[in-house]
C-alpha atoms as a PDB file:
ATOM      1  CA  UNK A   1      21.580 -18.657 -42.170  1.00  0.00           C
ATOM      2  CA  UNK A   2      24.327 -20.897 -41.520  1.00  0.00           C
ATOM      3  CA  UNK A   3      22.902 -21.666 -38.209  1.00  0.00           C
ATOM      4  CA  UNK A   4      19.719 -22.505 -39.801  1.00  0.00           C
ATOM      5  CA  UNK A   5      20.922 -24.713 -41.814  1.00  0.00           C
ATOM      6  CA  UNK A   6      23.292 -26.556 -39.103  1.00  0.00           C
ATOM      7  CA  UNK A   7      19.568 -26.736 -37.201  1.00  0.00           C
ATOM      8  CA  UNK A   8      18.109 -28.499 -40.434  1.00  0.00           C
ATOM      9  CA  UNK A   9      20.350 -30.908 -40.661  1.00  0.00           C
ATOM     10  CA  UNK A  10      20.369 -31.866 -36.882  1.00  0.00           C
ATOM     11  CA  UNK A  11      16.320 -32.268 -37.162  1.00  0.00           C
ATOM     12  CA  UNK A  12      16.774 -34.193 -40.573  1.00  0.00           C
ATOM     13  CA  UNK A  13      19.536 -36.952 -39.186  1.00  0.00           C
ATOM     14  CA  UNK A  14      16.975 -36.890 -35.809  1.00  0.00           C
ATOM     15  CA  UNK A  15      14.169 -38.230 -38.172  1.00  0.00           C
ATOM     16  CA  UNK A  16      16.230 -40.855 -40.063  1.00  0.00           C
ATOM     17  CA  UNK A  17      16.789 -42.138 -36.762  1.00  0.00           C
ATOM     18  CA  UNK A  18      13.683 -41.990 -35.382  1.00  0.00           C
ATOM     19  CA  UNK A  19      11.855 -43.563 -38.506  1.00  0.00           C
ATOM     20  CA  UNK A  20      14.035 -46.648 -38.782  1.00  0.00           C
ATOM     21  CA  UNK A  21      13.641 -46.940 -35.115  1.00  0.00           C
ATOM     22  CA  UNK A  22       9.803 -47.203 -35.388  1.00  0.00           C
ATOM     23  CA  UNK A  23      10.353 -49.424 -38.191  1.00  0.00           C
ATOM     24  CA  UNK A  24      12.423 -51.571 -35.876  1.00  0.00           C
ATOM     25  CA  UNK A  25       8.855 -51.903 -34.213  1.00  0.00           C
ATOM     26  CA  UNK A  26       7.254 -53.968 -37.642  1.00  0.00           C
ATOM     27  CA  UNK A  27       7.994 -57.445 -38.489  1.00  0.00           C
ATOM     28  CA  UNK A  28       9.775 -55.986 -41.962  1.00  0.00           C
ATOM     29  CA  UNK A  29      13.004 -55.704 -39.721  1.00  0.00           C
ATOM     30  CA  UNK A  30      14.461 -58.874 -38.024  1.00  0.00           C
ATOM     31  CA  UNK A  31      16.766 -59.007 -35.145  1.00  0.00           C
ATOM     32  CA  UNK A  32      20.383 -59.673 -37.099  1.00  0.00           C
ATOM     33  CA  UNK A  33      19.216 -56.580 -39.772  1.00  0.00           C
ATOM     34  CA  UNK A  34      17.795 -54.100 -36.413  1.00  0.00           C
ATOM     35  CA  UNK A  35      21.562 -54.417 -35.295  1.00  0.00           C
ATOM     36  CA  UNK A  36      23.629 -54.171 -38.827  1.00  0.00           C
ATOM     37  CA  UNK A  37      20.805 -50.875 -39.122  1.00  0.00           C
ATOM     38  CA  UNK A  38      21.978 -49.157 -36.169  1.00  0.00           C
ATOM     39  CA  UNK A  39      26.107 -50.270 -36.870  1.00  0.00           C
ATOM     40  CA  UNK A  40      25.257 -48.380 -40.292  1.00  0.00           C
ATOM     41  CA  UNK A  41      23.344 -45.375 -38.852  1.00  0.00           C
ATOM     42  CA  UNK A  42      26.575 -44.387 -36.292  1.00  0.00           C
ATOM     43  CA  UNK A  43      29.049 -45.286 -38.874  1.00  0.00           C
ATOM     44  CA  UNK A  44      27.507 -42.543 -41.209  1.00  0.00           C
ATOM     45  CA  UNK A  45      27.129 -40.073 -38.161  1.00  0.00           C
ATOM     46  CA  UNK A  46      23.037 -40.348 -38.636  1.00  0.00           C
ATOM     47  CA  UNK A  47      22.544 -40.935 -34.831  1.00  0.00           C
ATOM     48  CA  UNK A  48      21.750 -37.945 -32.199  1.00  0.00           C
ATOM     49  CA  UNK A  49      24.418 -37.117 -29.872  1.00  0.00           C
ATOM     50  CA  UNK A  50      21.910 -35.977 -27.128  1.00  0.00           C
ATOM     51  CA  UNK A  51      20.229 -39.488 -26.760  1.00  0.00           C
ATOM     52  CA  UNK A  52      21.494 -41.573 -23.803  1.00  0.00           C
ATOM     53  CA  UNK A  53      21.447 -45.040 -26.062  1.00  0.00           C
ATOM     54  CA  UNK A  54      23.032 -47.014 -22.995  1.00  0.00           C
ATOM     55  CA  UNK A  55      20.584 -45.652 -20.287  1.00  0.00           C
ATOM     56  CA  UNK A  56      17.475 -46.027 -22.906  1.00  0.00           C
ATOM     57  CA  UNK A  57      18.605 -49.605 -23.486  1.00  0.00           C
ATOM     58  CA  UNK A  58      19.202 -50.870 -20.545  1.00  0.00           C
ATOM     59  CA  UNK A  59      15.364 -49.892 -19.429  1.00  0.00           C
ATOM     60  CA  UNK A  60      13.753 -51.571 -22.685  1.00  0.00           C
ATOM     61  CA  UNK A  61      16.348 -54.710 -22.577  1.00  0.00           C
ATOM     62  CA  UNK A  62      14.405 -55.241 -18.869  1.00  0.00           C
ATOM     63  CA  UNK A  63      10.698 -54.638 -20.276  1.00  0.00           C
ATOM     64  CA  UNK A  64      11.473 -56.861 -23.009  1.00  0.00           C
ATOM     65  CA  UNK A  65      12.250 -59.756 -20.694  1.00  0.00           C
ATOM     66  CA  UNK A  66       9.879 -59.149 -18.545  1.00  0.00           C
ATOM     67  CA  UNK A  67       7.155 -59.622 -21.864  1.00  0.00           C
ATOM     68  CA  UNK A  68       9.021 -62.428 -23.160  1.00  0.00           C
ATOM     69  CA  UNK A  69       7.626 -64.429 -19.674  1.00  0.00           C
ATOM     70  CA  UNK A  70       4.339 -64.428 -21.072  1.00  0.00           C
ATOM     71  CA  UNK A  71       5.024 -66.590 -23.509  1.00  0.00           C
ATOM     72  CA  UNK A  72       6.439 -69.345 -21.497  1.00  0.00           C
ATOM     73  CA  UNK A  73       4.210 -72.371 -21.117  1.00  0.00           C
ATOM     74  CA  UNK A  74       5.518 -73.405 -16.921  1.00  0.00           C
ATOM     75  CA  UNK A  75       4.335 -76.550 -17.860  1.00  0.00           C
ATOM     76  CA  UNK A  76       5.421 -77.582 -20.876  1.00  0.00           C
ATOM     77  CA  UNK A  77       9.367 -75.805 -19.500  1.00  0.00           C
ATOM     78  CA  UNK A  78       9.385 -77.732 -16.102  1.00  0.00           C
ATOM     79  CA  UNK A  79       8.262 -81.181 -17.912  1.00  0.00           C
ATOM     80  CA  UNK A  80      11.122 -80.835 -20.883  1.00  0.00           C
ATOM     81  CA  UNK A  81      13.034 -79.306 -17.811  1.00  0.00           C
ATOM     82  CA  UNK A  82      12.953 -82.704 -15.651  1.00  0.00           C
ATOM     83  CA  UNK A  83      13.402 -85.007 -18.637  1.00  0.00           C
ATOM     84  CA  UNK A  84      16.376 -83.383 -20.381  1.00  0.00           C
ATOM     85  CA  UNK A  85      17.502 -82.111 -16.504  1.00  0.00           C
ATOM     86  CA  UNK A  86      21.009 -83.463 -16.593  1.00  0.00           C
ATOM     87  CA  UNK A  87      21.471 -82.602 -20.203  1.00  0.00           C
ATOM     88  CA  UNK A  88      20.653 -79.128 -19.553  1.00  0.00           C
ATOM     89  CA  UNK A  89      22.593 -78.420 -16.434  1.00  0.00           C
ATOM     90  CA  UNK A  90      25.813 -79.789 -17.352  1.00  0.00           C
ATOM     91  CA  UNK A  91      25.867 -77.899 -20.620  1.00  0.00           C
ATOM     92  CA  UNK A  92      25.368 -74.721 -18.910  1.00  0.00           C
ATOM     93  CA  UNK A  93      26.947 -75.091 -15.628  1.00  0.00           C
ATOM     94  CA  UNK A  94      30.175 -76.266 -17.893  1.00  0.00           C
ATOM     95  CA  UNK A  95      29.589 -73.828 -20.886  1.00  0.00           C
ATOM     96  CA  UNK A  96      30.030 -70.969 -17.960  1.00  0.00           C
ATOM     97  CA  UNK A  97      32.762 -72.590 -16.320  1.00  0.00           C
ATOM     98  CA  UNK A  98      35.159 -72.852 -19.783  1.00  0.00           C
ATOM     99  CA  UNK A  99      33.772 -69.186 -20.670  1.00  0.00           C
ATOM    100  CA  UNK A 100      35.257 -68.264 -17.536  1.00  0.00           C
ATOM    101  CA  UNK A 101      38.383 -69.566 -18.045  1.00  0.00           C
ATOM    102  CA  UNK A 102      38.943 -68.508 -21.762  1.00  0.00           C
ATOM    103  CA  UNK A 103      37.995 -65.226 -20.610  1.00  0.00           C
ATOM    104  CA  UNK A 104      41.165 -65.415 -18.766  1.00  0.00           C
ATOM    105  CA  UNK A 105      43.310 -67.369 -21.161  1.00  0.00           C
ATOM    106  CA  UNK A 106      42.505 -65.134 -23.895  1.00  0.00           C
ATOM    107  CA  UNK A 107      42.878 -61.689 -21.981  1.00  0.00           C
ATOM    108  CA  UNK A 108      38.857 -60.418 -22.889  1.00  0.00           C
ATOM    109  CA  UNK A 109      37.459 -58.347 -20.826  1.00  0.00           C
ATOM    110  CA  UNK A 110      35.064 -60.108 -17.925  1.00  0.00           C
ATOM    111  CA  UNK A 111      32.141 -58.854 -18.753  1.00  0.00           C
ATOM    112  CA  UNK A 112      31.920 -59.378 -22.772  1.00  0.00           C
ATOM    113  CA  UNK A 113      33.292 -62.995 -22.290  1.00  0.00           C
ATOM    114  CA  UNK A 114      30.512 -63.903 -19.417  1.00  0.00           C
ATOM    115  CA  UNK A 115      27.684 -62.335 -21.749  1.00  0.00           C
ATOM    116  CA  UNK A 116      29.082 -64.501 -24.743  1.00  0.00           C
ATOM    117  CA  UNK A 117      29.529 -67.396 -22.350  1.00  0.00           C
ATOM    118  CA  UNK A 118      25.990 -67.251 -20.733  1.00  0.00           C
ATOM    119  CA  UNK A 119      23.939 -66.857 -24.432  1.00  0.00           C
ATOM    120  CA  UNK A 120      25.670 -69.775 -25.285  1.00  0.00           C
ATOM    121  CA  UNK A 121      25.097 -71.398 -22.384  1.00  0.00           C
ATOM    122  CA  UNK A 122      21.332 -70.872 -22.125  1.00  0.00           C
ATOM    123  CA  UNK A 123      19.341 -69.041 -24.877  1.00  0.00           C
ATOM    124  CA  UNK A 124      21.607 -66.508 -27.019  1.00  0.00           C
ATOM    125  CA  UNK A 125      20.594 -62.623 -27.394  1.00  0.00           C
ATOM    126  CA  UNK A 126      17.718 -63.553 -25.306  1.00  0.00           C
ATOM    127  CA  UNK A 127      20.023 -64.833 -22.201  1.00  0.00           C
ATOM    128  CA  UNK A 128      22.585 -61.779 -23.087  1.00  0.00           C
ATOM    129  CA  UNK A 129      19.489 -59.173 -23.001  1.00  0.00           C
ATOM    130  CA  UNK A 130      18.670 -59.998 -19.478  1.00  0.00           C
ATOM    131  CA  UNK A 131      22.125 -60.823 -17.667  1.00  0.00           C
ATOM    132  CA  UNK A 132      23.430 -57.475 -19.436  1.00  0.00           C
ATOM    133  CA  UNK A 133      21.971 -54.932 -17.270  1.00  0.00           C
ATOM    134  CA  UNK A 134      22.194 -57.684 -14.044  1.00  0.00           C
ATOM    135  CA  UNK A 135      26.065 -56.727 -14.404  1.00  0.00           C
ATOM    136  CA  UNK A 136      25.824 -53.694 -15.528  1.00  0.00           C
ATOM    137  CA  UNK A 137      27.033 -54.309 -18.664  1.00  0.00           C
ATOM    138  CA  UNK A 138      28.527 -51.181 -21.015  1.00  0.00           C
ATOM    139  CA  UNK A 139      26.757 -50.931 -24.405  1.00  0.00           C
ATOM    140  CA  UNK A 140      30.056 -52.218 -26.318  1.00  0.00           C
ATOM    141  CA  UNK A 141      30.284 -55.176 -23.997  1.00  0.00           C
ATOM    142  CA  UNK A 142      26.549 -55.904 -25.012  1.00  0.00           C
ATOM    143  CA  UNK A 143      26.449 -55.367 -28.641  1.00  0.00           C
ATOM    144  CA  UNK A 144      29.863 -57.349 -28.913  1.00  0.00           C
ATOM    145  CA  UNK A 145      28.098 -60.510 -27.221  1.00  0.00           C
ATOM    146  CA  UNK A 146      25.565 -59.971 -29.478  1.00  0.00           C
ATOM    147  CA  UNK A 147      27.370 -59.642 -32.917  1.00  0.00           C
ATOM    148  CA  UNK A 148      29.317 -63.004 -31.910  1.00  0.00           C
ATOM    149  CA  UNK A 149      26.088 -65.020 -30.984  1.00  0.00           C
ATOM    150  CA  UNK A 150      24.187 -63.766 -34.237  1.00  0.00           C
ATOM    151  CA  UNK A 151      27.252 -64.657 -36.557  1.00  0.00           C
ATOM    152  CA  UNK A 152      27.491 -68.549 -35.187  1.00  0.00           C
ATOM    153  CA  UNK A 153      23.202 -68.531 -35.175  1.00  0.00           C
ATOM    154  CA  UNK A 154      23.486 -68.027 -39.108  1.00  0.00           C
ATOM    155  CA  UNK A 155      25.695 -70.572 -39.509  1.00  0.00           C
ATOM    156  CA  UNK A 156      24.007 -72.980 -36.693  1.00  0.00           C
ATOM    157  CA  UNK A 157      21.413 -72.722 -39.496  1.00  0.00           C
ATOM    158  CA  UNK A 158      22.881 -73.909 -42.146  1.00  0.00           C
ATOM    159  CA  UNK A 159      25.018 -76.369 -40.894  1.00  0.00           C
ATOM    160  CA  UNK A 160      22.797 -78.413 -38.217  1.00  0.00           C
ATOM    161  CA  UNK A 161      20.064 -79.425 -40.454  1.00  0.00           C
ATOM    162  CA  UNK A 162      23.529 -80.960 -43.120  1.00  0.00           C
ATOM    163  CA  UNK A 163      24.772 -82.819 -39.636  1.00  0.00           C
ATOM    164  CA  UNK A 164      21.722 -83.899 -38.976  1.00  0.00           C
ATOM    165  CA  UNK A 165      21.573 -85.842 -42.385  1.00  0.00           C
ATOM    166  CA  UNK A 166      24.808 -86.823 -42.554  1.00  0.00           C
ATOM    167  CA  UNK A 167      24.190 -88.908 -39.054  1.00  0.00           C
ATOM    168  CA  UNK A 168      20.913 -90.104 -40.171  1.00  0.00           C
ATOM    169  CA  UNK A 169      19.905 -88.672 -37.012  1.00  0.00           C
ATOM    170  CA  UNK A 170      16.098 -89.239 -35.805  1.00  0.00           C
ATOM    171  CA  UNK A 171      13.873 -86.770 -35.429  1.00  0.00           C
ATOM    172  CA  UNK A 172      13.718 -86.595 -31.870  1.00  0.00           C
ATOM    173  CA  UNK A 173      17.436 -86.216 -31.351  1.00  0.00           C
ATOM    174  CA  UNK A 174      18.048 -83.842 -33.775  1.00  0.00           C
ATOM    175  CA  UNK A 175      15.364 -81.523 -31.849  1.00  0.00           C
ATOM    176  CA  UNK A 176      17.112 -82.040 -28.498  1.00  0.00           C
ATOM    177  CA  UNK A 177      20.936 -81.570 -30.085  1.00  0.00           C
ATOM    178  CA  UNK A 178      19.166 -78.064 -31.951  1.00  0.00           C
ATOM    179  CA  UNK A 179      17.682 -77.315 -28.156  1.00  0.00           C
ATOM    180  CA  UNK A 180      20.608 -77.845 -26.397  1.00  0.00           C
ATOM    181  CA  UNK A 181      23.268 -76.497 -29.177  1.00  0.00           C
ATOM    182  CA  UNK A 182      21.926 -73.515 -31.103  1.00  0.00           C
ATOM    183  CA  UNK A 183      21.990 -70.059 -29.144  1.00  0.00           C
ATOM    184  CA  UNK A 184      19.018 -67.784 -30.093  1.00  0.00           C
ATOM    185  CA  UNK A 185      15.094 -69.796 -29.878  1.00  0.00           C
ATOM    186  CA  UNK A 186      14.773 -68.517 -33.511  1.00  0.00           C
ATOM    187  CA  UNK A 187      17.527 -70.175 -34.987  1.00  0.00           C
ATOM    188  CA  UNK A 188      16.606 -73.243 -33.114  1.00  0.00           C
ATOM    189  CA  UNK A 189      13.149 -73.252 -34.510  1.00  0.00           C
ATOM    190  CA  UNK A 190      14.691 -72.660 -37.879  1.00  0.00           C
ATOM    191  CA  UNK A 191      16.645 -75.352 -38.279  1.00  0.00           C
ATOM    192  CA  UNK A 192      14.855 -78.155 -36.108  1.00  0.00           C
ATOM    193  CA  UNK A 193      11.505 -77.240 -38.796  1.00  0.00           C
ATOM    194  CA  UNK A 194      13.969 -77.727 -41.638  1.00  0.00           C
ATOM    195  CA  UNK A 195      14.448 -81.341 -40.638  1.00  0.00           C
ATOM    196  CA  UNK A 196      11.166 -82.173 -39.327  1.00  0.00           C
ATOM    197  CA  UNK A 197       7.787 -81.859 -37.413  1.00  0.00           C
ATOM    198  CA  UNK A 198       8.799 -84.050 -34.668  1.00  0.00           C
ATOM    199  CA  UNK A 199      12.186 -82.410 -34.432  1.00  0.00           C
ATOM    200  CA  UNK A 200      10.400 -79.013 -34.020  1.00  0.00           C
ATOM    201  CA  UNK A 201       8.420 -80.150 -31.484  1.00  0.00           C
ATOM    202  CA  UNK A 202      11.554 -81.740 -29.059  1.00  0.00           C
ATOM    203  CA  UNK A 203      13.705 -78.050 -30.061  1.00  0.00           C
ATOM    204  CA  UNK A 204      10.959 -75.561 -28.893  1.00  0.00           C
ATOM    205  CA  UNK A 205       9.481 -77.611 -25.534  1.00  0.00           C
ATOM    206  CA  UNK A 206      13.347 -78.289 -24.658  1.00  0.00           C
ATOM    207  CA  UNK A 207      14.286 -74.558 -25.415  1.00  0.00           C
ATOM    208  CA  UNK A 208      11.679 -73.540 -23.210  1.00  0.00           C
ATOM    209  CA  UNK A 209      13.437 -75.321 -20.276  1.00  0.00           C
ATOM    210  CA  UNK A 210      16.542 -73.668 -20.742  1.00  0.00           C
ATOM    211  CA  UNK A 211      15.411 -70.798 -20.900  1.00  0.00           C
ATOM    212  CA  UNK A 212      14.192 -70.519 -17.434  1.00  0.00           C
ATOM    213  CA  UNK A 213      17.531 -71.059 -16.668  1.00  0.00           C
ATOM    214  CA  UNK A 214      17.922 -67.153 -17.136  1.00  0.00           C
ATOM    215  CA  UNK A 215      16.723 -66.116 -14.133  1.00  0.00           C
ATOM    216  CA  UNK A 216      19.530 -68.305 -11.356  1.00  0.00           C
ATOM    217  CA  UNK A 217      21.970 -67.531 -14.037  1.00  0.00           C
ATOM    218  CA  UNK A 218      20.843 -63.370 -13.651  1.00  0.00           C
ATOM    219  CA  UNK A 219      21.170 -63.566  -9.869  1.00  0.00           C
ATOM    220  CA  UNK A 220      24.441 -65.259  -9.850  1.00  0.00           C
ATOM    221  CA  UNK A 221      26.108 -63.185 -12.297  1.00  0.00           C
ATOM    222  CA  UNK A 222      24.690 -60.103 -10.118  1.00  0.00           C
ATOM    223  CA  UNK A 223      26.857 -62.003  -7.531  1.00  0.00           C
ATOM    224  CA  UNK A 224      29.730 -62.438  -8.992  1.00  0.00           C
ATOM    225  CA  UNK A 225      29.998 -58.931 -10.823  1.00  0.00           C
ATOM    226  CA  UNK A 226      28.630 -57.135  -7.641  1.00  0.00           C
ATOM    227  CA  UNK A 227      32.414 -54.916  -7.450  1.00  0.00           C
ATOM    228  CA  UNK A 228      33.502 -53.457  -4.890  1.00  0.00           C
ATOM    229  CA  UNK A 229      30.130 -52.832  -3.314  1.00  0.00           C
ATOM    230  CA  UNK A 230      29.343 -54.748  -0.465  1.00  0.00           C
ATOM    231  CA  UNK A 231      25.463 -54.687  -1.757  1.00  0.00           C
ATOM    232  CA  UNK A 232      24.235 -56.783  -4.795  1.00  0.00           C
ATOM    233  CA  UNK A 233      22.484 -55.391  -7.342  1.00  0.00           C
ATOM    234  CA  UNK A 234      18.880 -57.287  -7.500  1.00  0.00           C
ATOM    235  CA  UNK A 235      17.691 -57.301 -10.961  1.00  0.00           C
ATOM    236  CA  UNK A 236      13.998 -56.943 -10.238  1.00  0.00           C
ATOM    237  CA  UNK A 237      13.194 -57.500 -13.911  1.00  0.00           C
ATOM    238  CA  UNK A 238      13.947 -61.561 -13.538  1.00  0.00           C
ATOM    239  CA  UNK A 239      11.558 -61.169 -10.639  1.00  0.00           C
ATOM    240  CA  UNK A 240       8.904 -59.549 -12.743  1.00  0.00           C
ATOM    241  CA  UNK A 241       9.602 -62.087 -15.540  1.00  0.00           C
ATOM    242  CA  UNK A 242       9.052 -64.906 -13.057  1.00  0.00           C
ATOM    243  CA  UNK A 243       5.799 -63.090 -11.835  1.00  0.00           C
ATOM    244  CA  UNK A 244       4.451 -63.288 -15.689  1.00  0.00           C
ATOM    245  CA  UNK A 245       4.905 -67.064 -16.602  1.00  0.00           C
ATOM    246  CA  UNK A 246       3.361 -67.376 -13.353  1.00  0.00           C
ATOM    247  CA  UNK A 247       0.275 -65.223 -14.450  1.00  0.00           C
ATOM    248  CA  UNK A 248       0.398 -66.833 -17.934  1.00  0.00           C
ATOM    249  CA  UNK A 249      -0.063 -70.460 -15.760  1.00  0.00           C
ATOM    250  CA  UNK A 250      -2.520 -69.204 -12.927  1.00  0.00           C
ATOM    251  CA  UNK A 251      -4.510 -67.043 -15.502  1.00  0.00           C
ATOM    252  CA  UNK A 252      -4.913 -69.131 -18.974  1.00  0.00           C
ATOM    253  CA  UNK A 253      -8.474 -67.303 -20.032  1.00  0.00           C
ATOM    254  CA  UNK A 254      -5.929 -64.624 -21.357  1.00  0.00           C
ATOM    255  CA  UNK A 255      -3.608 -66.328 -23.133  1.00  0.00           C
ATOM    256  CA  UNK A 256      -4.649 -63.993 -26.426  1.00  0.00           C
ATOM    257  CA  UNK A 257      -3.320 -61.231 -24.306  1.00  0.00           C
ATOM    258  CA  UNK A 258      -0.237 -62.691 -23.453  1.00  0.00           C
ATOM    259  CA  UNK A 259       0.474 -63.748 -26.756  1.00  0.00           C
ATOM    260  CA  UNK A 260      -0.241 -60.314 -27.860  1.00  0.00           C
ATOM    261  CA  UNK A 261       2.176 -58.834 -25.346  1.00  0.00           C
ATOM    262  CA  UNK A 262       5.016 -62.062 -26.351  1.00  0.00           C
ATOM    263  CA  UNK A 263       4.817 -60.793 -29.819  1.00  0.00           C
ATOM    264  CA  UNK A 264       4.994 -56.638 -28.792  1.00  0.00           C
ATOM    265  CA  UNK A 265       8.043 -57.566 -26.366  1.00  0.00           C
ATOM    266  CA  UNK A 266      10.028 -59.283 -29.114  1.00  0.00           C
ATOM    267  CA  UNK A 267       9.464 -56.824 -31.155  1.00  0.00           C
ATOM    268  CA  UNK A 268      10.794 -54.183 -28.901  1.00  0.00           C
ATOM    269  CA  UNK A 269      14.146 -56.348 -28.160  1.00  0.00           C
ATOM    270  CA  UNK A 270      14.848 -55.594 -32.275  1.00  0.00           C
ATOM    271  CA  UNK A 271      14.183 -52.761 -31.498  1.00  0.00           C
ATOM    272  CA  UNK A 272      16.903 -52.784 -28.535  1.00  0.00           C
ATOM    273  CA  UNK A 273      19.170 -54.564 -30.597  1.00  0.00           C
ATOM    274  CA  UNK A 274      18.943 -51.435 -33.255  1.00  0.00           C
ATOM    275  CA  UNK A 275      19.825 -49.184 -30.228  1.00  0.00           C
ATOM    276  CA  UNK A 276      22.750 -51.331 -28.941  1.00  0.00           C
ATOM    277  CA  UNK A 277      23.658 -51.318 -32.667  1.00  0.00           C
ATOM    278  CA  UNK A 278      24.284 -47.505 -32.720  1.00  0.00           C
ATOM    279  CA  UNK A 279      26.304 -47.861 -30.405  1.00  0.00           C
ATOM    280  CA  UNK A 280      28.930 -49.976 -31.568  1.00  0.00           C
ATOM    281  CA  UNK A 281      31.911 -48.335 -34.141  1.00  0.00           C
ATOM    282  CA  UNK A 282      34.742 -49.655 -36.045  1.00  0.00           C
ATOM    283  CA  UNK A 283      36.807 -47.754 -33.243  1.00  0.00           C
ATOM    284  CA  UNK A 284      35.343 -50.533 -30.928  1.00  0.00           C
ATOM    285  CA  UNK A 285      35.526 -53.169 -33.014  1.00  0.00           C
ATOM    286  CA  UNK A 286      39.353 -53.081 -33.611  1.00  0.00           C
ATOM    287  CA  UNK A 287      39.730 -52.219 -29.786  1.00  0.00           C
ATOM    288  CA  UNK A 288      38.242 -55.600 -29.207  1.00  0.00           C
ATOM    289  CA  UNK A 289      39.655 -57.676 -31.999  1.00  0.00           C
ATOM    290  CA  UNK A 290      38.637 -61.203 -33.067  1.00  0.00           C
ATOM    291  CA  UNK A 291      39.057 -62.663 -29.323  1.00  0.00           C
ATOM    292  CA  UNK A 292      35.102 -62.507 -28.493  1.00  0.00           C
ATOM    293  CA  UNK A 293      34.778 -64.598 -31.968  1.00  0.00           C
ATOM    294  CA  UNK A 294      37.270 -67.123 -31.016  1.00  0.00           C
ATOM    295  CA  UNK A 295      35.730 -67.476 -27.770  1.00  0.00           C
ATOM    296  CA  UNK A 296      32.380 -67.747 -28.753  1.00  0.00           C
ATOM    297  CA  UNK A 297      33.046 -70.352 -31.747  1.00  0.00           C
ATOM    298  CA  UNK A 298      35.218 -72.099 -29.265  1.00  0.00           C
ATOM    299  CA  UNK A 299      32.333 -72.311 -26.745  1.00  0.00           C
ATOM    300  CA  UNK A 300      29.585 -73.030 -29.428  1.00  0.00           C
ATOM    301  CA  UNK A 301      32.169 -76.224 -30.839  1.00  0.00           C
ATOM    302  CA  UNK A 302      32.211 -77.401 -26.981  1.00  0.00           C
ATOM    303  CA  UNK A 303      28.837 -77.476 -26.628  1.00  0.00           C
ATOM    304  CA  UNK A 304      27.900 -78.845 -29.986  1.00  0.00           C
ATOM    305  CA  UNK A 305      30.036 -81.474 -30.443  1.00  0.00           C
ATOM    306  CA  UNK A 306      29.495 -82.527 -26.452  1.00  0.00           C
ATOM    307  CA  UNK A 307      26.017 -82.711 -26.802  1.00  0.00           C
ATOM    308  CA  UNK A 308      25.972 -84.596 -29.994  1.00  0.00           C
ATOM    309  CA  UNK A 309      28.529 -87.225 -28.633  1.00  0.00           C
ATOM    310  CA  UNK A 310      26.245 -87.490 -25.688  1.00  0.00           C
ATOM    311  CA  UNK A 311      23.073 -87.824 -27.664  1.00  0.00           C
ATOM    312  CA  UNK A 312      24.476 -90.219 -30.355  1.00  0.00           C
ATOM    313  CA  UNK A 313      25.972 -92.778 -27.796  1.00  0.00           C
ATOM    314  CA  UNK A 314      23.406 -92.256 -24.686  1.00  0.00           C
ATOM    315  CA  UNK A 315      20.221 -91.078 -25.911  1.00  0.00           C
ATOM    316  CA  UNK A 316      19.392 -93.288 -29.302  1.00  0.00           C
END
């Protein structure tokens, strides 16, 4: 009996998982609440022991990318890309470059500091989904990056659209300061439409630029986290994520099908963001400290407050 019941209540916490899981896979749950889910779930011993959650991960993290391609315009990214060209590389060659060295100053481990360093450099969770398994990240080093680049997108928010007003800024600089300053495409999107039509337009055709900045950024940090091992590990994904925005330009007369498969792929990075979620415990949490905060706020205040000097004594 009492191994009937132990069997029963194995099966039962299986199909809590499972079922907020597939829920993960509606547009009910958004990324920020997919994670929290999951931090609640292993903090209340709901999630299966037998499940390989890093391993699982790692494999949708890549097919997640991969979808997100289709939903690059190449020619919309490579025009924003050669007007805002010096804007964009010096914020992310010298985002990476500081990240690098607070790493060091502040004694955090390589791996979580790069991740935190390259989604601020480039595009967020999305930037931190695809350089985490080119490294090889662990799922605390992950969901760690993640936690600190959600936090600072809730407040980027808030307190952009206030700047923004405050300056009198135009509409077309705001956009480029939300493109250039705000982590996660969502966030930018939600605050540059806050301020203005115009605004949203610069943000999202400027984001799109940057992002393609996520596959040299992949292959060097496969470079430079390579070990040991004489041999690099490729990660074919980028590859395969460079092969659809190609398809998405060569091929437009299936752009509803690309679209379709966008919106299923960002979908399934909640739902990798739920997984990555269950896997991080208060255990790791106070292992890690506030350090990956510090250094992402300290990286985000860099960036924003560069980019706004730049744009309010340059670019208007």
């Amino acid at each position: 009996m009492r191994d009937l019941l132990i069997y029963y209540k194995w099966k039962k916490r299986d199909f809590i998982f499972i079922a907020l899981a597939l829920l993960c896979l509606t547009p009910i749950i958004s990324s920020p609440v997919a994670l929290v889910l999951g931090f609640a779930l292993v903090s209340l011993g709901l999630v299966p022991e037998s499940l390989d959650i890093n391993q699982l991960t790692k494999k949708m993290l890549s097919y997640s990318i991969i979808g997100l391609g289709f939903g690059i315009d190449l020619e919309q990214a490579v025009a924003a890309s050669r007007e805002g060209i010096g804007l964009i590389l010096v914020s992310i060659v010298s985002t990476l470059a500081l990240g690098w060295i607070l790493t060091s100053v502040l004694r955090i481990d390589r791996k979580t500091g790069h991740l935190i360093a390259s989604g601020t450099a480039i595009c967020g969770g999305s930037a931190i989904a695809a350089i985490a398994p080119a490294i090889n990240a662990k799922g605390e080093q992950t969901s760690l990056a993640l936690a600190v680049v959600f936090i600072l997108n809730s407040v980027a928010l808030f307190v952009f659209p206030l700047v923004g007003h405050l300056l009198n800024m135009s509409q077309h600089a705001f956009g480029v300061w939300c493109a250039i300053a705000i982590h996660d495409t969502s966030s930018v999107v939600g605050a540059a439409s806050a301020y203005g039509n115009e605004a949203l337009l610069t943000a999202t055709t400027l984001k799109l630029a940057r992002a393609l900045w996520i596959v040299p950024v992949a292959f060097i940090s496969a470079l430079l986290f390579k070990g040991e091992s004489k041999k690099v590990s490729i990660p074919f994904f980028i590859l395969f994520y460079c092969l659809a925005i190609l398809i998405t330009h060569l091929l437009p007369a299936f752009s509803s099908l690309y679209q379709g498969i966008f919106s299923a792929s960002k979908q399934m990075l909640v739902l990798c963001l739920f997984l990555i979620g269950s896997g991080i415990t208060f255990h790791k949490i106070k292992e890690a400290g506030i350090k990956p905060l510090l250094l992402g706020l300290l990286l985000w205040l860099m960036v924003a407050s560069g980019s706004l000097a730049y744009i309010e004594l340059l670019l208007v």
